[in-house]
C-alpha atoms as a PDB file:
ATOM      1  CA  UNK A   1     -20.629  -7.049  26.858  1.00  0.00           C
ATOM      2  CA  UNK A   2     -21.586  -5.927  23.742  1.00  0.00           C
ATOM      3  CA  UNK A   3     -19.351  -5.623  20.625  1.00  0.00           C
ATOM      4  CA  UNK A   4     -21.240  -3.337  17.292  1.00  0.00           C
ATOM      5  CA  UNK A   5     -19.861  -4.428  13.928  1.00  0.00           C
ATOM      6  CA  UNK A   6     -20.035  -1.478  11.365  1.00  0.00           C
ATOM      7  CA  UNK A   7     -20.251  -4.449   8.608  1.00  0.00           C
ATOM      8  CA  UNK A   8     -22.770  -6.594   6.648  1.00  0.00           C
ATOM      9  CA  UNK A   9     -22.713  -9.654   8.377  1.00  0.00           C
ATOM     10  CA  UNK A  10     -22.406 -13.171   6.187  1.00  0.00           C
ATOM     11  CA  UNK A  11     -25.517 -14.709   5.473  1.00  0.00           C
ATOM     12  CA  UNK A  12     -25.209 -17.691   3.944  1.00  0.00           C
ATOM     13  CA  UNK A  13     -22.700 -19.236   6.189  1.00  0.00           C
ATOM     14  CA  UNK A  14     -21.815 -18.416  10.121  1.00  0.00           C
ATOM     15  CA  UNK A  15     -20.020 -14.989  10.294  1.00  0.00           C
ATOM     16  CA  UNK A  16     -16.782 -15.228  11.454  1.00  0.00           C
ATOM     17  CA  UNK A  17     -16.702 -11.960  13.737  1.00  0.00           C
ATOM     18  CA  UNK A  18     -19.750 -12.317  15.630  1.00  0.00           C
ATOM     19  CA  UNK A  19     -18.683 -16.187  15.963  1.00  0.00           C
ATOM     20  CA  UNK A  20     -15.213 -15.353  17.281  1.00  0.00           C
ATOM     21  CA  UNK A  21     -16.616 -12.779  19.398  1.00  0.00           C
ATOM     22  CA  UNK A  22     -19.207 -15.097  21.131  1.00  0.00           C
ATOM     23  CA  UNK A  23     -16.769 -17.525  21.896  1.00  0.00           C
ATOM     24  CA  UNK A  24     -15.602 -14.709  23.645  1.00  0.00           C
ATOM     25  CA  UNK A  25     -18.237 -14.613  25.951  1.00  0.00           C
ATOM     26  CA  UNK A  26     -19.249 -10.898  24.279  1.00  0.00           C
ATOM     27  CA  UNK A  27     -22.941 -10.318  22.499  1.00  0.00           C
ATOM     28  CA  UNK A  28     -22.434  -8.957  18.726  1.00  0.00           C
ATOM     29  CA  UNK A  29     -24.659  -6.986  16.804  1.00  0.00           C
ATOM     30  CA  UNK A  30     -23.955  -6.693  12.697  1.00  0.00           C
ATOM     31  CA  UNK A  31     -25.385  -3.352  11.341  1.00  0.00           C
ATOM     32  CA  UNK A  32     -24.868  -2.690   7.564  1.00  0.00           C
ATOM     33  CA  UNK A  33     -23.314   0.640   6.600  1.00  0.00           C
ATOM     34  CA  UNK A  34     -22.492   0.771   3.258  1.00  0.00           C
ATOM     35  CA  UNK A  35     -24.659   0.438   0.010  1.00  0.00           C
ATOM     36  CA  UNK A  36     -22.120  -1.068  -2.978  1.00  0.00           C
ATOM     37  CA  UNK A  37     -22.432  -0.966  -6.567  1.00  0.00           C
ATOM     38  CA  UNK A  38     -20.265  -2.766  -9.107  1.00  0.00           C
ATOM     39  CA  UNK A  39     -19.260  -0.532 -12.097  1.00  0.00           C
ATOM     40  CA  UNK A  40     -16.871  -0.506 -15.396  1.00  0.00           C
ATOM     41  CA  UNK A  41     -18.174  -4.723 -15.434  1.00  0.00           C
ATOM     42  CA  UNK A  42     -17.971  -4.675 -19.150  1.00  0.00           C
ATOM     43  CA  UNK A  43     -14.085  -2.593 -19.125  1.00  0.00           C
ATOM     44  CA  UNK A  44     -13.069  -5.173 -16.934  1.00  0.00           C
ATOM     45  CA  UNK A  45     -14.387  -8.011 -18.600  1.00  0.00           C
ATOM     46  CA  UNK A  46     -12.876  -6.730 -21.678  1.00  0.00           C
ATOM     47  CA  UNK A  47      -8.926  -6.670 -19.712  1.00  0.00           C
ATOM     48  CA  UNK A  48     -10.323 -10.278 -18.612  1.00  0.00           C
ATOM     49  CA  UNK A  49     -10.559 -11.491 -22.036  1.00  0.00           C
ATOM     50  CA  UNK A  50      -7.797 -10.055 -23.345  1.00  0.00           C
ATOM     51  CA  UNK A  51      -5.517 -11.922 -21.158  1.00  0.00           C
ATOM     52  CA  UNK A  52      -2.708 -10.497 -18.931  1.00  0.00           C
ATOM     53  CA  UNK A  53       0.079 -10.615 -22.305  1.00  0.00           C
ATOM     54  CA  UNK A  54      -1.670  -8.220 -24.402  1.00  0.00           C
ATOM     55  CA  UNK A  55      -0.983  -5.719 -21.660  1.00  0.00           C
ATOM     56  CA  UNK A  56       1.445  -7.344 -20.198  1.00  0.00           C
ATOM     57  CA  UNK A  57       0.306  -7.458 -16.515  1.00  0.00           C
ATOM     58  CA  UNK A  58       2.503  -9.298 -14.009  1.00  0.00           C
ATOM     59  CA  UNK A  59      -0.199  -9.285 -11.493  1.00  0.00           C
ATOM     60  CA  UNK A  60      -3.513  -8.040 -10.230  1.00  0.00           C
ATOM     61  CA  UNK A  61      -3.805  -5.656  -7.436  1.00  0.00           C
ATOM     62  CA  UNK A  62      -7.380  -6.042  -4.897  1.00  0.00           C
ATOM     63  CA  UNK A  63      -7.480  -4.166  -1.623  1.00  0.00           C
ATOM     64  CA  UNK A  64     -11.702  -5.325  -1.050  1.00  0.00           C
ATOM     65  CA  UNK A  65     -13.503  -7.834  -1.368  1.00  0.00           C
ATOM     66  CA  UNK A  66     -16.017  -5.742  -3.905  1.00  0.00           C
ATOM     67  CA  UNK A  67     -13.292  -6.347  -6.265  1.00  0.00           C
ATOM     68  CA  UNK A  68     -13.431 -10.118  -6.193  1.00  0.00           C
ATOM     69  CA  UNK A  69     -17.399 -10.018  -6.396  1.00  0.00           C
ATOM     70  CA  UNK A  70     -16.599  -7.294  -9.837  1.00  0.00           C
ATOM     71  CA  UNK A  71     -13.862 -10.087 -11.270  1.00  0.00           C
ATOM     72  CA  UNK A  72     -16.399 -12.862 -10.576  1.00  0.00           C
ATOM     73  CA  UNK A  73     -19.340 -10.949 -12.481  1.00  0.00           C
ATOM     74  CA  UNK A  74     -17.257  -9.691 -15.527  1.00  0.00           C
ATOM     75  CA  UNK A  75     -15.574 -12.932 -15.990  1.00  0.00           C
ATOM     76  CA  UNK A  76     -18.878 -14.293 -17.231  1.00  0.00           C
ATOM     77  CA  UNK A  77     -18.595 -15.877 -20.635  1.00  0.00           C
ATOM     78  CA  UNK A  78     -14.909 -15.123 -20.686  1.00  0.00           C
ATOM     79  CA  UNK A  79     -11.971 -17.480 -22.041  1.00  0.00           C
ATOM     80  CA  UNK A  80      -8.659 -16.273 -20.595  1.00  0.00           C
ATOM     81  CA  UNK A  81      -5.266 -17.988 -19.032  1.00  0.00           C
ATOM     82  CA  UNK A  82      -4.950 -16.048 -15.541  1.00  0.00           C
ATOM     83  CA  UNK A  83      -3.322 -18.537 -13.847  1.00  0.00           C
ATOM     84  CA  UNK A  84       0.240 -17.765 -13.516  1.00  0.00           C
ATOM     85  CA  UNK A  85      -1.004 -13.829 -12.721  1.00  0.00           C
ATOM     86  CA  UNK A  86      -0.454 -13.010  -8.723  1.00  0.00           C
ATOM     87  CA  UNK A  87      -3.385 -11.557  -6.938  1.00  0.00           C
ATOM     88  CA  UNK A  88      -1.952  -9.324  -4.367  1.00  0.00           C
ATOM     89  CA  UNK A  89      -4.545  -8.487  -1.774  1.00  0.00           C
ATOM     90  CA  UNK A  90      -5.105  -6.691   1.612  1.00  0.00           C
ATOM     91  CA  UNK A  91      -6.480  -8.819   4.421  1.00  0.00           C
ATOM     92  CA  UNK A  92      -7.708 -12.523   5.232  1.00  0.00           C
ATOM     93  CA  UNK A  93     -11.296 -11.342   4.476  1.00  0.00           C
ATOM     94  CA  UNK A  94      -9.888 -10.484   0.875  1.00  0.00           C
ATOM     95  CA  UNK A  95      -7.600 -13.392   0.336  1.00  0.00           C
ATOM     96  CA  UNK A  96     -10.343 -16.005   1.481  1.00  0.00           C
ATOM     97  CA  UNK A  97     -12.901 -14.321  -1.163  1.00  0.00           C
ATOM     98  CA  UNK A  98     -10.294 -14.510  -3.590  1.00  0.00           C
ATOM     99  CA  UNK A  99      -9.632 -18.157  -3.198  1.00  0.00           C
ATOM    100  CA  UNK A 100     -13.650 -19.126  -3.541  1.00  0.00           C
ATOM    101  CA  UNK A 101     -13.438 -17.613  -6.675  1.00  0.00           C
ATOM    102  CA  UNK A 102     -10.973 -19.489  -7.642  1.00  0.00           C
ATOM    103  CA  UNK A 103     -12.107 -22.512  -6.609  1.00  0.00           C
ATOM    104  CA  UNK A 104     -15.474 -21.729  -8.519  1.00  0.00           C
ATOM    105  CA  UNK A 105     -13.992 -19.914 -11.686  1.00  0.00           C
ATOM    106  CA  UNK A 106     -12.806 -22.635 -14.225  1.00  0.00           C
ATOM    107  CA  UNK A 107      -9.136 -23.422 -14.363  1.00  0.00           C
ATOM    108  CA  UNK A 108      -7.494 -20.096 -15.544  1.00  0.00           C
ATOM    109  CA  UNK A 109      -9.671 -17.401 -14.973  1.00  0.00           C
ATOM    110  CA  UNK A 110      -9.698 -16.599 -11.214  1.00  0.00           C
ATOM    111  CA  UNK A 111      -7.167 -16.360  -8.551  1.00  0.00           C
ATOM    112  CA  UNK A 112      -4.657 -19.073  -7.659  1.00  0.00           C
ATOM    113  CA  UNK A 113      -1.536 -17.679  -6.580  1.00  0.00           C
ATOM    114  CA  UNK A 114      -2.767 -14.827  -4.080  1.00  0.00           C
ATOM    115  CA  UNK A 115      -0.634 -12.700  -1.828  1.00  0.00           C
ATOM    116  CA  UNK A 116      -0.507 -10.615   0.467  1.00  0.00           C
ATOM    117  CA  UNK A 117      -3.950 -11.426   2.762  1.00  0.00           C
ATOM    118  CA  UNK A 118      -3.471 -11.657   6.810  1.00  0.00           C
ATOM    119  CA  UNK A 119       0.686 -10.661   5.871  1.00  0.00           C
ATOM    120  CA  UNK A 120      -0.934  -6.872   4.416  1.00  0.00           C
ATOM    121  CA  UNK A 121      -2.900  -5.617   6.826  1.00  0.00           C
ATOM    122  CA  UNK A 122      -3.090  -2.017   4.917  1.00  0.00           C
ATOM    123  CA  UNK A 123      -2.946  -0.719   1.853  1.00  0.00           C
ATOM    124  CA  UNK A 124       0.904   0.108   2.446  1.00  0.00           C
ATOM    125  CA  UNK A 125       1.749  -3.199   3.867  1.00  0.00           C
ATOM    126  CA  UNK A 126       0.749  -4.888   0.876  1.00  0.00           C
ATOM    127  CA  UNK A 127       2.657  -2.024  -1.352  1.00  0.00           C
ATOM    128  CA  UNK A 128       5.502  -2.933   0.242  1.00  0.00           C
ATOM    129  CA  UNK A 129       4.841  -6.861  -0.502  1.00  0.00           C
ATOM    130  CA  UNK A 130       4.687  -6.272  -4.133  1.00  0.00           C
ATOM    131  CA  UNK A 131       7.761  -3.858  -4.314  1.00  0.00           C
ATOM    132  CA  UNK A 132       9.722  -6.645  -3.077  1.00  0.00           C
ATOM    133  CA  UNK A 133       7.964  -9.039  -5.381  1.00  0.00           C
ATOM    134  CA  UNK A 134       8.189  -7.325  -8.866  1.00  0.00           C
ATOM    135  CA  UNK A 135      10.866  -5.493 -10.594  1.00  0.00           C
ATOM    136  CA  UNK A 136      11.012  -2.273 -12.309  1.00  0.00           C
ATOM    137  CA  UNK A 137       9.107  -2.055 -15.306  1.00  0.00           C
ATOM    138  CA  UNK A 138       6.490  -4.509 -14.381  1.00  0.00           C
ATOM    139  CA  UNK A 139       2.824  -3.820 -15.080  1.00  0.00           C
ATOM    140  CA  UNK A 140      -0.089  -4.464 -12.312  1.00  0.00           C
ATOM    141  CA  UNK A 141      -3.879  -4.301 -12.960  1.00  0.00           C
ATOM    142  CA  UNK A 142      -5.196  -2.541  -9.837  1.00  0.00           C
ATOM    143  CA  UNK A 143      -9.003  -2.569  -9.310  1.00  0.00           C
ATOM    144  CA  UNK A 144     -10.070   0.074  -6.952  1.00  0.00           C
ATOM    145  CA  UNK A 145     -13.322   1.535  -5.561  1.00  0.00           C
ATOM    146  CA  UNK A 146     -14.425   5.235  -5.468  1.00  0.00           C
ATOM    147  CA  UNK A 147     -12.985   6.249  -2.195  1.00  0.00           C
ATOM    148  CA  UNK A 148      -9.445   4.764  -2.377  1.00  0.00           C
ATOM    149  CA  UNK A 149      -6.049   6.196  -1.457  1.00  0.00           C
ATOM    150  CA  UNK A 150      -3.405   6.633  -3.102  1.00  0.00           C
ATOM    151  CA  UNK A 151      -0.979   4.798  -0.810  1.00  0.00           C
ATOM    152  CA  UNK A 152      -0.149   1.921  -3.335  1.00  0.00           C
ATOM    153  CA  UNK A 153      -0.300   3.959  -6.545  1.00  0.00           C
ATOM    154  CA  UNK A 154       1.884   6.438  -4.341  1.00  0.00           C
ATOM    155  CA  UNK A 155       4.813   4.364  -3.243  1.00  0.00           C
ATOM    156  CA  UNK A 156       5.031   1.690  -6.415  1.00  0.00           C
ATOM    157  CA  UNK A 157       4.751   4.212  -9.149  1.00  0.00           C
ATOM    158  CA  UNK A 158       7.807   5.735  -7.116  1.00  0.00           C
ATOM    159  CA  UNK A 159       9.717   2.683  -7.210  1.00  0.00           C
ATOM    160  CA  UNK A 160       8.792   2.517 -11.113  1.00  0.00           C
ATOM    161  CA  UNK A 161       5.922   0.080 -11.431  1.00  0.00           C
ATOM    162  CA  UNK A 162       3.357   0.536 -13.710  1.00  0.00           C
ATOM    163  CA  UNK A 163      -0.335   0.499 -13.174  1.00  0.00           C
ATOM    164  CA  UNK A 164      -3.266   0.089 -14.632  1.00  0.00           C
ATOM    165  CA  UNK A 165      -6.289   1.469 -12.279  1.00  0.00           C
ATOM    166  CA  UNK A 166      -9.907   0.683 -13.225  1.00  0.00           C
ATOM    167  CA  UNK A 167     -12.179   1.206 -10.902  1.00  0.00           C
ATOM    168  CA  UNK A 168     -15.081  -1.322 -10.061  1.00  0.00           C
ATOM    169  CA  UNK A 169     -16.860  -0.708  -7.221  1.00  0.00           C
ATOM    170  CA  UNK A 170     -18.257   2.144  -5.539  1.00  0.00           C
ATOM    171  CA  UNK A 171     -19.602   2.955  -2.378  1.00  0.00           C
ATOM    172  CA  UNK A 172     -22.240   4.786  -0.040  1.00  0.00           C
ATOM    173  CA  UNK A 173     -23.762   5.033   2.981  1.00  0.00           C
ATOM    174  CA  UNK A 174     -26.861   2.748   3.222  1.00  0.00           C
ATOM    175  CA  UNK A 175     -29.832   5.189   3.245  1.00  0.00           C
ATOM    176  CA  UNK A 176     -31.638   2.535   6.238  1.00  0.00           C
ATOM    177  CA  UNK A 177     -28.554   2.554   8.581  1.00  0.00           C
ATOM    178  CA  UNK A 178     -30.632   4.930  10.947  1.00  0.00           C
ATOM    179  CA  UNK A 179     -33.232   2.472  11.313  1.00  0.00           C
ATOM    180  CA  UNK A 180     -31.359  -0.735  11.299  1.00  0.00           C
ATOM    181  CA  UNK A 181     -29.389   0.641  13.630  1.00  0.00           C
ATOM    182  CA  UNK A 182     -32.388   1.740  16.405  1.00  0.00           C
ATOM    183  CA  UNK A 183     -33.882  -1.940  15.492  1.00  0.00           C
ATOM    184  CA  UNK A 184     -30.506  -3.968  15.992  1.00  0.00           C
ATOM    185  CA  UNK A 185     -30.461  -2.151  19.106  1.00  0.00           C
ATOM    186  CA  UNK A 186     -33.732  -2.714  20.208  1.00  0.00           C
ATOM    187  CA  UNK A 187     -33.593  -6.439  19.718  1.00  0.00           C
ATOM    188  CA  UNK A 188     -30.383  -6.615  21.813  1.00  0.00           C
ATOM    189  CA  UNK A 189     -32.082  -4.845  24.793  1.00  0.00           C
ATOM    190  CA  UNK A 190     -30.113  -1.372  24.746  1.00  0.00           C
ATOM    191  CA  UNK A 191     -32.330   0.931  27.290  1.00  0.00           C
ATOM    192  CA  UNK A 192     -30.370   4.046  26.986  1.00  0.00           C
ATOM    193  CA  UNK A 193     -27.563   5.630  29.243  1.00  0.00           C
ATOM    194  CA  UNK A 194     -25.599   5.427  32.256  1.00  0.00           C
ATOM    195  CA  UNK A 195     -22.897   8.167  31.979  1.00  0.00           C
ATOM    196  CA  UNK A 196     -20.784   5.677  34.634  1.00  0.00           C
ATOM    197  CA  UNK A 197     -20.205   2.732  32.763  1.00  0.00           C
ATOM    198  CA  UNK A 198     -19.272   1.922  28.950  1.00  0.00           C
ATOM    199  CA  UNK A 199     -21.765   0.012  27.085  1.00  0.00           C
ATOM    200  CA  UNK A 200     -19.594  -2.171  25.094  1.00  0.00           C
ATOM    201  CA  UNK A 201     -17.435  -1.628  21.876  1.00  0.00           C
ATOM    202  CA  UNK A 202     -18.007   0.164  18.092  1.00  0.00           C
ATOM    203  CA  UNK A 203     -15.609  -1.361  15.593  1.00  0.00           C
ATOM    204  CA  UNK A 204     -15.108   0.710  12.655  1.00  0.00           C
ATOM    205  CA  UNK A 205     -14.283  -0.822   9.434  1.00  0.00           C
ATOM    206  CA  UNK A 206     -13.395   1.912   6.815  1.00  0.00           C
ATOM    207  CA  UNK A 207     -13.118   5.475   6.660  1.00  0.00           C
ATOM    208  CA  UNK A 208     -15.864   5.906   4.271  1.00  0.00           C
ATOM    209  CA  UNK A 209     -18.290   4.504   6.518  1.00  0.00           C
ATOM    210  CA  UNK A 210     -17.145   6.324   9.742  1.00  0.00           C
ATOM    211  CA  UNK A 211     -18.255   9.703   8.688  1.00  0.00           C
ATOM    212  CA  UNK A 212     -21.483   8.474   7.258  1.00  0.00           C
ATOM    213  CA  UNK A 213     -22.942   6.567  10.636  1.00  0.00           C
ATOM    214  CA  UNK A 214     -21.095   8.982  13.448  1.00  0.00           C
ATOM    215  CA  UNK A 215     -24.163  11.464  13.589  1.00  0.00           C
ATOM    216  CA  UNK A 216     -26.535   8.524  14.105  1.00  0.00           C
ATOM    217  CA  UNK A 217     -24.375   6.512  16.524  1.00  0.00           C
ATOM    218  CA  UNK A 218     -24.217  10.049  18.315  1.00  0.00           C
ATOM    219  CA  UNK A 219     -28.070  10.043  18.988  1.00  0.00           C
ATOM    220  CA  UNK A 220     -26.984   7.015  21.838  1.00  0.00           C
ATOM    221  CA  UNK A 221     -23.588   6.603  22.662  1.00  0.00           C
ATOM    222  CA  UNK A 222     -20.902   9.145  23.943  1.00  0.00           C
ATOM    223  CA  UNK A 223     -17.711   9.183  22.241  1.00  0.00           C
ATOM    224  CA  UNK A 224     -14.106   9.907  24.028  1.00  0.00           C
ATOM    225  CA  UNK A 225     -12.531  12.227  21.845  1.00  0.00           C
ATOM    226  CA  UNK A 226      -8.623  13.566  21.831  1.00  0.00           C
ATOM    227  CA  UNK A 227      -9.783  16.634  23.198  1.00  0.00           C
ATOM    228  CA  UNK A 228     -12.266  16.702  26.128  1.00  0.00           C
ATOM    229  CA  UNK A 229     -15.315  18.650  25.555  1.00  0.00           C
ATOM    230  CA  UNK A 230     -16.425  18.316  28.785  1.00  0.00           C
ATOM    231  CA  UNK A 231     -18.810  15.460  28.618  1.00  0.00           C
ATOM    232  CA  UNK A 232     -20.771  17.200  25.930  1.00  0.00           C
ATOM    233  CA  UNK A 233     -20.686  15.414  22.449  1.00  0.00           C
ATOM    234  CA  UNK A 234     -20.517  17.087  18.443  1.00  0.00           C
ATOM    235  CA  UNK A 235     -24.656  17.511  18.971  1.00  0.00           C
ATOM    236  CA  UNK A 236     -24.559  19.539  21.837  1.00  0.00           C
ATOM    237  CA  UNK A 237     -25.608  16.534  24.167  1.00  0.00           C
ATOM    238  CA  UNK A 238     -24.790  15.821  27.618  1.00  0.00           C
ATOM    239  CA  UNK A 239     -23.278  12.298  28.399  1.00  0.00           C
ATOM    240  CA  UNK A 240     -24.518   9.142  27.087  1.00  0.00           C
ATOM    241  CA  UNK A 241     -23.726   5.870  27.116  1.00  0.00           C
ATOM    242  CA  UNK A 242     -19.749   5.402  27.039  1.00  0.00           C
ATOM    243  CA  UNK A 243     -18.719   3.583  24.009  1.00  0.00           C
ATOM    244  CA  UNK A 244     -15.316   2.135  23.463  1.00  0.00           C
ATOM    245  CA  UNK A 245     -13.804   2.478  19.923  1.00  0.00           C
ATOM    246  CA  UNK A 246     -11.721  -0.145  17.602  1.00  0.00           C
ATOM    247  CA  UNK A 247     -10.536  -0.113  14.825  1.00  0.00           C
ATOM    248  CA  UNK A 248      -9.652  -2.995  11.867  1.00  0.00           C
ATOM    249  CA  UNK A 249      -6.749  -1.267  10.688  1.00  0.00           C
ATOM    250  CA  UNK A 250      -3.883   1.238  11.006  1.00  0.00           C
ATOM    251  CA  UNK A 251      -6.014   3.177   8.237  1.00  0.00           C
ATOM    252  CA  UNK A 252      -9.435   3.360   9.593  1.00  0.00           C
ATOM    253  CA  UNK A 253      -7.840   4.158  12.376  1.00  0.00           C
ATOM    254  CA  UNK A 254      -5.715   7.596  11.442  1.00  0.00           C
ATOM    255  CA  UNK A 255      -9.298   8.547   9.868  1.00  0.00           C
ATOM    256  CA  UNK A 256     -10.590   7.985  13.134  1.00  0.00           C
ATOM    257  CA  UNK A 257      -8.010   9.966  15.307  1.00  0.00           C
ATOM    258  CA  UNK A 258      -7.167  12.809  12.608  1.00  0.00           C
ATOM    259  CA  UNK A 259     -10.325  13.407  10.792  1.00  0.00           C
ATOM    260  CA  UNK A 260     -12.898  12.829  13.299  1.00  0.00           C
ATOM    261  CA  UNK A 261     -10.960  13.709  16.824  1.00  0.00           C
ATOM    262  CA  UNK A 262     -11.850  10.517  18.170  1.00  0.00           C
ATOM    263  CA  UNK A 263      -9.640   8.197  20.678  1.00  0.00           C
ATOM    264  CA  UNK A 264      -9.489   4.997  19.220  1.00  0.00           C
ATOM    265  CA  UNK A 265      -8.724   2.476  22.342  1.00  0.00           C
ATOM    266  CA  UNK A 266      -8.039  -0.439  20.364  1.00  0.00           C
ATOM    267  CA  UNK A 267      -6.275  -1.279  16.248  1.00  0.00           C
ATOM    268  CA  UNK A 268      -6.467  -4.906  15.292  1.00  0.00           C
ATOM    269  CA  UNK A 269      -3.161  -6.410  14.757  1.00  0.00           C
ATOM    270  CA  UNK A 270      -4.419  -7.844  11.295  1.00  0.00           C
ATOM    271  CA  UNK A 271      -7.403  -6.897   9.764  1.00  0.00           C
ATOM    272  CA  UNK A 272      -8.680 -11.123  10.589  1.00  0.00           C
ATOM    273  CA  UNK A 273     -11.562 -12.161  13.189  1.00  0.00           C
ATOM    274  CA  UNK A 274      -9.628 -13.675  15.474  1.00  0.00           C
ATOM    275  CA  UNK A 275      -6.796 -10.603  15.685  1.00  0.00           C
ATOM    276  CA  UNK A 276      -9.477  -7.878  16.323  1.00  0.00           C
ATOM    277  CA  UNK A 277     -11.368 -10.081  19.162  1.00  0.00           C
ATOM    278  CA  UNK A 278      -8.299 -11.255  20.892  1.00  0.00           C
ATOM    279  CA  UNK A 279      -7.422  -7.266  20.506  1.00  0.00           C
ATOM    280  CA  UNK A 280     -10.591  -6.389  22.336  1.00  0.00           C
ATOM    281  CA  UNK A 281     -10.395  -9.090  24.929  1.00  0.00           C
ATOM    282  CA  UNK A 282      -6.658  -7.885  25.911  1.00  0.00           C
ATOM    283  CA  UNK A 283      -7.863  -4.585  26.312  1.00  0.00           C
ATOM    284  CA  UNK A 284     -10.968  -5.402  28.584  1.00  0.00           C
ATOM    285  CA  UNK A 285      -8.648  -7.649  30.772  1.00  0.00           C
ATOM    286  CA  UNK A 286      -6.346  -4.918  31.437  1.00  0.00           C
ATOM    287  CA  UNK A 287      -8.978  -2.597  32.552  1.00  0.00           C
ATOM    288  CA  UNK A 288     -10.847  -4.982  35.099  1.00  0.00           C
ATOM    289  CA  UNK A 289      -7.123  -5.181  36.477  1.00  0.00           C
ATOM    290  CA  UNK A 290      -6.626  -1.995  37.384  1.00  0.00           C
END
């Protein structure tokens, strides 16, 4: 069965989802969605350099990977003592970014003590982490992107913590998904519909990209959606080929259900490789029971 990742797939080393997924026995196919561009380098290097007394940060606050990629460009050059500042991050994809940098930054300047990771799955999982961690009064750095929520801006600066947001990163939808999509496809011999049986699996991966790639995906796969249109899709289509929807998280997810109608069949437990494949495989096993 097949299983297509909405995500850039690693390059330089094996990629842990489609590797977890073909242990699995299931065929995955990585299609890039989003287009990311590191901004504010200089702003950020600046807060690098500075070091986290002259603000007085009492830890640094990541929910993407981007953000590690922005810290390792702007720390360029840079001679700071980060060392005893806590990186508090959401997901295993995030942590384990955070800890190359580290391991490639000199002593000081990247992250060493990181939280959060697999244990904050979300955005509000890891607000909750930090709340518990810090005090009142205590300063964070937060590095966002363009599209984030407020969720952990919302819920600390109620608890009174302080923060700092700079934004790094910012995102859209990559302007070749169409055809990397239709050629991913092609290559892993899709041949078009049969309205009786599902194809495989979409996993969705953030909000911001779900909007973006739905019209395309659309143009070959039928979607279940919380209220039944009678087999005929958002483009005026008859039925296509089924497609069977997951989600990495509890936010992509909600985006999925509320803003886009759609009936999400599976949520990984963590946002991790191994949670979101063993997620998929439950599901399918239940089914061929019935």
């Amino acid at each position: 069965m097949d299983v297509l990742l909405l995500r850039s797939p690693t390059l330089d080393v094996p990629d842990k989802y489609e590797a977890v997924f073909r242990t699995h026995g299931y065929s995955p196919i990585s299609v890039p969605v989003l287009e990311t561009t590191l901004v504010h380098l200089e702003q950020l290097g600046d807060r690098i350099a500075e070091g986290p007394s002259v603000h007085r940060f009492t830890g640094v606050i990541v929910t993407s990977k981007r953000s590690i990629e922005a810290w390792g460009q702007a720390v360029e050059g840079v001679v700071a003592r980060w060392a005893s500042i806590p990186f508090y991050v959401v997901g295993e994809v995030t942590a384990e970014a955070a800890r190359e940098l580290g391991k490639r930054l000199p002593a000081g300047l990247g992250p060493t003590d990181i939280r959060g990771g697999s244990e904050a799955g979300s955005a509000e999982q890891l607000a909750r982490i930090i709340w518990k961690d810090v005090s009142k009064s205590k300063k964070m750095l937060y590095l966002t992107g363009d599209k984030n929520r407020d969720t952990i801006s919302r819920i600390l600066t109620q608890r009174g913590v302080g923060l700092e947001e700079l934004q790094v990163y910012e995102t859209h939808g990559s302007s070749t998904f169409v055809h990397d999509l239709e050629d991913a496809l092609g290559r892993a011999g899709f041949v078009g519909c049969d309205a009786n049986e599902a194809w495989g699996w979409i996993v969705f991966f953030a909000p911001s990209a779900a909007r973006h790639v739905y019209p395309a995906l659309c143009d070959h796969f039928f979607f279940r959606r919380l209220v039944d249109k009678g087999g005929v899709d958002d483009h005026g289509h008859g039925r296509k080929e089924i497609a069977k929807v997951a989600a990495i998280g509890p936010t992509t997810a909600s985006f999925l259900r509320d803003e886009m109608g759609l009936r999400v069949d599976v949520i990984a437990p963590k946002p991790t490789p191994a949670e979101l494949a063993s997620a998929i495989v439950g599901f399918d096993s239940v089914s061929r029971s019935v």
